[in-house]
Structure formats: C-alpha cells, structure tokens
N, C-alpha and C. Protein backbone atom coordinates (compact mmCIF):
# COMPACT_ATOMS: atom_id res chain seq x y z
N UNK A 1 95.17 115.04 102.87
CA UNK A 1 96.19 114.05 102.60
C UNK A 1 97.57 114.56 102.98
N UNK A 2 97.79 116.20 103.32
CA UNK A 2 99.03 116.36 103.60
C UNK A 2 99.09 116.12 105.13
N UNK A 3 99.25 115.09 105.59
CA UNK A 3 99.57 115.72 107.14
C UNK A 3 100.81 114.97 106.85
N UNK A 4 101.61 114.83 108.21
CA UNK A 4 103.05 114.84 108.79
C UNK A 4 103.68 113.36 107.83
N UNK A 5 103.01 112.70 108.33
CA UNK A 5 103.15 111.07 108.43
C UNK A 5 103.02 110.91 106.64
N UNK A 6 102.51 111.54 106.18
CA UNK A 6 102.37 111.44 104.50
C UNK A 6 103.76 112.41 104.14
N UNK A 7 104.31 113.27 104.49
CA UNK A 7 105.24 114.02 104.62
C UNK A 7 106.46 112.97 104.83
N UNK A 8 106.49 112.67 105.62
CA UNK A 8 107.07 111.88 106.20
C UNK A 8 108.15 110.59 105.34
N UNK A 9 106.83 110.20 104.88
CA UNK A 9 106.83 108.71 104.02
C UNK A 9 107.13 109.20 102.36
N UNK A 10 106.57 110.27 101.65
CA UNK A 10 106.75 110.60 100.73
C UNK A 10 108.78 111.47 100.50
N UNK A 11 108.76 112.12 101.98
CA UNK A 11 110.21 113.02 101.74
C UNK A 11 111.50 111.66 101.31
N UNK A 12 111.61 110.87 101.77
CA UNK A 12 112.71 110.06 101.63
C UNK A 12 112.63 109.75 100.08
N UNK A 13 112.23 109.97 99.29
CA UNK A 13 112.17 109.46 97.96
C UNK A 13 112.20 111.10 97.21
N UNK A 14 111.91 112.07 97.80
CA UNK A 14 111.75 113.09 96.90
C UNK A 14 113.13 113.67 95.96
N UNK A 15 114.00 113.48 96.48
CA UNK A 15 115.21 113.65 96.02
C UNK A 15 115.83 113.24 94.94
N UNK A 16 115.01 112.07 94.16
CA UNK A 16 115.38 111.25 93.81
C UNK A 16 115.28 110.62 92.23
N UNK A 17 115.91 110.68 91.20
CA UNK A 17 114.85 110.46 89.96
C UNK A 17 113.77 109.02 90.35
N UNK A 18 114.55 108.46 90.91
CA UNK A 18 114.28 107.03 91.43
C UNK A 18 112.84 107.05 92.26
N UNK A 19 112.92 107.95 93.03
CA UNK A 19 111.58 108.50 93.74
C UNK A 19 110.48 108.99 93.25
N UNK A 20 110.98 109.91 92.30
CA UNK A 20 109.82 110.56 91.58
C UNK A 20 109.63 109.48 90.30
N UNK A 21 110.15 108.49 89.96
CA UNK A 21 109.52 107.45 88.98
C UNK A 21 108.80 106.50 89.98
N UNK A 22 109.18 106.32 90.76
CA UNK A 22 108.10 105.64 91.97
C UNK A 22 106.57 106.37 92.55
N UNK A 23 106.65 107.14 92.56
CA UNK A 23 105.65 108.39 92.74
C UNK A 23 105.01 108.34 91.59
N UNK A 24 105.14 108.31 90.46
CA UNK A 24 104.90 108.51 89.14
C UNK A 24 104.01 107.25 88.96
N UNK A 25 104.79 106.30 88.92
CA UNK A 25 104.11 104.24 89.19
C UNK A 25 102.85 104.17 89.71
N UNK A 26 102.92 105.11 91.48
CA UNK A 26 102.08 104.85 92.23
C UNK A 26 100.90 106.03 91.54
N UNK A 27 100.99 107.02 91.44
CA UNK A 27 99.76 107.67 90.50
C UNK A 27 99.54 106.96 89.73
N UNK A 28 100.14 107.04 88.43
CA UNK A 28 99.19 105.92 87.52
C UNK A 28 98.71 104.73 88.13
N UNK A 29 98.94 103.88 88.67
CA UNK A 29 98.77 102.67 89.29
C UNK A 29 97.13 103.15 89.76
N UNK A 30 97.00 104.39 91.25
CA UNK A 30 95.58 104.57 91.45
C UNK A 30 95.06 105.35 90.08
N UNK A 31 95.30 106.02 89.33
CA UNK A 31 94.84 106.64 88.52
C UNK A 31 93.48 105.69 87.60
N UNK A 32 94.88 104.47 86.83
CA UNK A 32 93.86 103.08 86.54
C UNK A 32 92.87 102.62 87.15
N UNK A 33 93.72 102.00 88.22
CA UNK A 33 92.76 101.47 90.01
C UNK A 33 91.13 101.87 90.10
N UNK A 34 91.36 103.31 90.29
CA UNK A 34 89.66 104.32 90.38
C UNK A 34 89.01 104.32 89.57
N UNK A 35 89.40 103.89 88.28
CA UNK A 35 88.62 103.94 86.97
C UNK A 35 87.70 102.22 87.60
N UNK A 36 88.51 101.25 88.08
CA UNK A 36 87.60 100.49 88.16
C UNK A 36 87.10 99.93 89.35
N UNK A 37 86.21 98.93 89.28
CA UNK A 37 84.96 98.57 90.06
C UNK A 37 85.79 97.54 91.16
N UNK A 38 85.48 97.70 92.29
CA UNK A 38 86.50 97.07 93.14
C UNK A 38 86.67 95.82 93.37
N UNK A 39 85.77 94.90 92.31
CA UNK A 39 86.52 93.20 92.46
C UNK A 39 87.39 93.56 91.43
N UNK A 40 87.18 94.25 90.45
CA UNK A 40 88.49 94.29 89.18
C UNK A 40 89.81 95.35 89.61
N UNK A 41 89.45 96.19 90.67
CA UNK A 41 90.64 96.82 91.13
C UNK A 41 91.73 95.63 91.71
N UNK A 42 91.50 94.50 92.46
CA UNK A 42 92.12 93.89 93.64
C UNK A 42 93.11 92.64 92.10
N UNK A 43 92.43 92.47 91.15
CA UNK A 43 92.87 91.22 90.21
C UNK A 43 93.82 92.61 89.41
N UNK A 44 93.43 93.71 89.48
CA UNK A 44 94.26 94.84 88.27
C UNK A 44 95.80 94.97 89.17
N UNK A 45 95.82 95.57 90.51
CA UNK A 45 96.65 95.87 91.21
C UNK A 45 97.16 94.38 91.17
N UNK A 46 97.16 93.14 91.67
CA UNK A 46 97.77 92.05 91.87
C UNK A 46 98.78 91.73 90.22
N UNK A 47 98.27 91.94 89.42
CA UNK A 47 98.70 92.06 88.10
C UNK A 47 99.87 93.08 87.78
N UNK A 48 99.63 94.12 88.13
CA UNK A 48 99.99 95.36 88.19
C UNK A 48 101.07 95.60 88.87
N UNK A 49 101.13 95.04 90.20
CA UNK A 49 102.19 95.37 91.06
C UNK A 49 103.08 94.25 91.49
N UNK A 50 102.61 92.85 91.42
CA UNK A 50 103.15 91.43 91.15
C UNK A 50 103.60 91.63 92.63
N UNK A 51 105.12 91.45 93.04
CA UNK A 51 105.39 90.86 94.63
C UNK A 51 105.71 92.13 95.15
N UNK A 52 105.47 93.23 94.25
CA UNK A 52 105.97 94.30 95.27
C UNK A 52 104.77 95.24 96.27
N UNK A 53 105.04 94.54 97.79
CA UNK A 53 103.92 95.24 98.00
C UNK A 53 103.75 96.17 98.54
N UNK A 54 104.72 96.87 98.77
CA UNK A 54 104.93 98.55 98.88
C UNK A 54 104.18 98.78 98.00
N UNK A 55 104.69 99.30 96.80
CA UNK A 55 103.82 99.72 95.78
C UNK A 55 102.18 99.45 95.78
N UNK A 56 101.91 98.11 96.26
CA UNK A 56 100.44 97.68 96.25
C UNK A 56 100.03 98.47 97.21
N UNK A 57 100.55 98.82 98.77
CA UNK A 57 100.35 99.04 100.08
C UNK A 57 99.81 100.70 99.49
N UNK A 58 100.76 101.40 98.90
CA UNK A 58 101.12 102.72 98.73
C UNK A 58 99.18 103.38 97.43
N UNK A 59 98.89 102.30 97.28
CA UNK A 59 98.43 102.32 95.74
C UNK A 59 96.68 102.25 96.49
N UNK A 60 96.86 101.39 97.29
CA UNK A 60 95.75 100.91 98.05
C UNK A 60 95.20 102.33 99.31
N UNK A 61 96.38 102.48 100.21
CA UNK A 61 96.22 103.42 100.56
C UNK A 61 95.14 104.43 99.93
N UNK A 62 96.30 105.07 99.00
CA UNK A 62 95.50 106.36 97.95
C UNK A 62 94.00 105.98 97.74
N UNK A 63 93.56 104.77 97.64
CA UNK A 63 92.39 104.80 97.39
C UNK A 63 91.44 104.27 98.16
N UNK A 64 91.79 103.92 99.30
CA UNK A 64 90.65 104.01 100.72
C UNK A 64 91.05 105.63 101.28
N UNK A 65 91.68 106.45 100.79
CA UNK A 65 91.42 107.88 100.96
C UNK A 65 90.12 108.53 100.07
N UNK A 66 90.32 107.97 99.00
CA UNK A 66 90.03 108.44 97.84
C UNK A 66 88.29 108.29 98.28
C-alpha cells in the first residue's frame, strides 16, 4: 500500500490536525466497512459518508485493497 501515488495523495493532508482527523474518519469508516458483508457495506458507507465522496472514494479504495 505504500507506493508513490499513496504517498502522494496521503502527504498533502499530513501536516495537518485537519488531515490527520480525516485520516482518522477514513480508518474508522473501513475499520466498520470490513466488519461487514458487502450489500451492508455499500447502504453503511452511503449513510456514513452522505455527499462526501472523497471520503467514500478514499474508504472504498482501502477496501478493494483489503
């Protein structure tokens, strides 16, 4: 998961309390997510993350890695 492009996308926020509570969001967010079964992941995240879909994008990601 570390390559450049994750580097990349994660550095602009690191600085930041603002960043690292966003970082923070997006862990818990997959943390929940993985616990469940993937028609209840897609209704949890839509709930969860409402119009922001960075956060959804970022959340989703993590877990087609996962």
């Amino acid at each position: 998961m570390n390559n450049s492009h994750d580097e990349q996308e994660t550095g602009k926020f690191s600085d930041s309390a603002e960043g690292n509570e966003h970082w923070q969001k997006v862990k818990s967010l997959f943390n929940a997510a993985s616990e469940l079964p993937g028609k209840e992941r897609g209704k949890f995240l839509e709930k969860a993350c409402g119009d922001d879909a960075d956060l959804r994008g970022k959340v989703e990601k993590l877990l087609a890695i996962g």
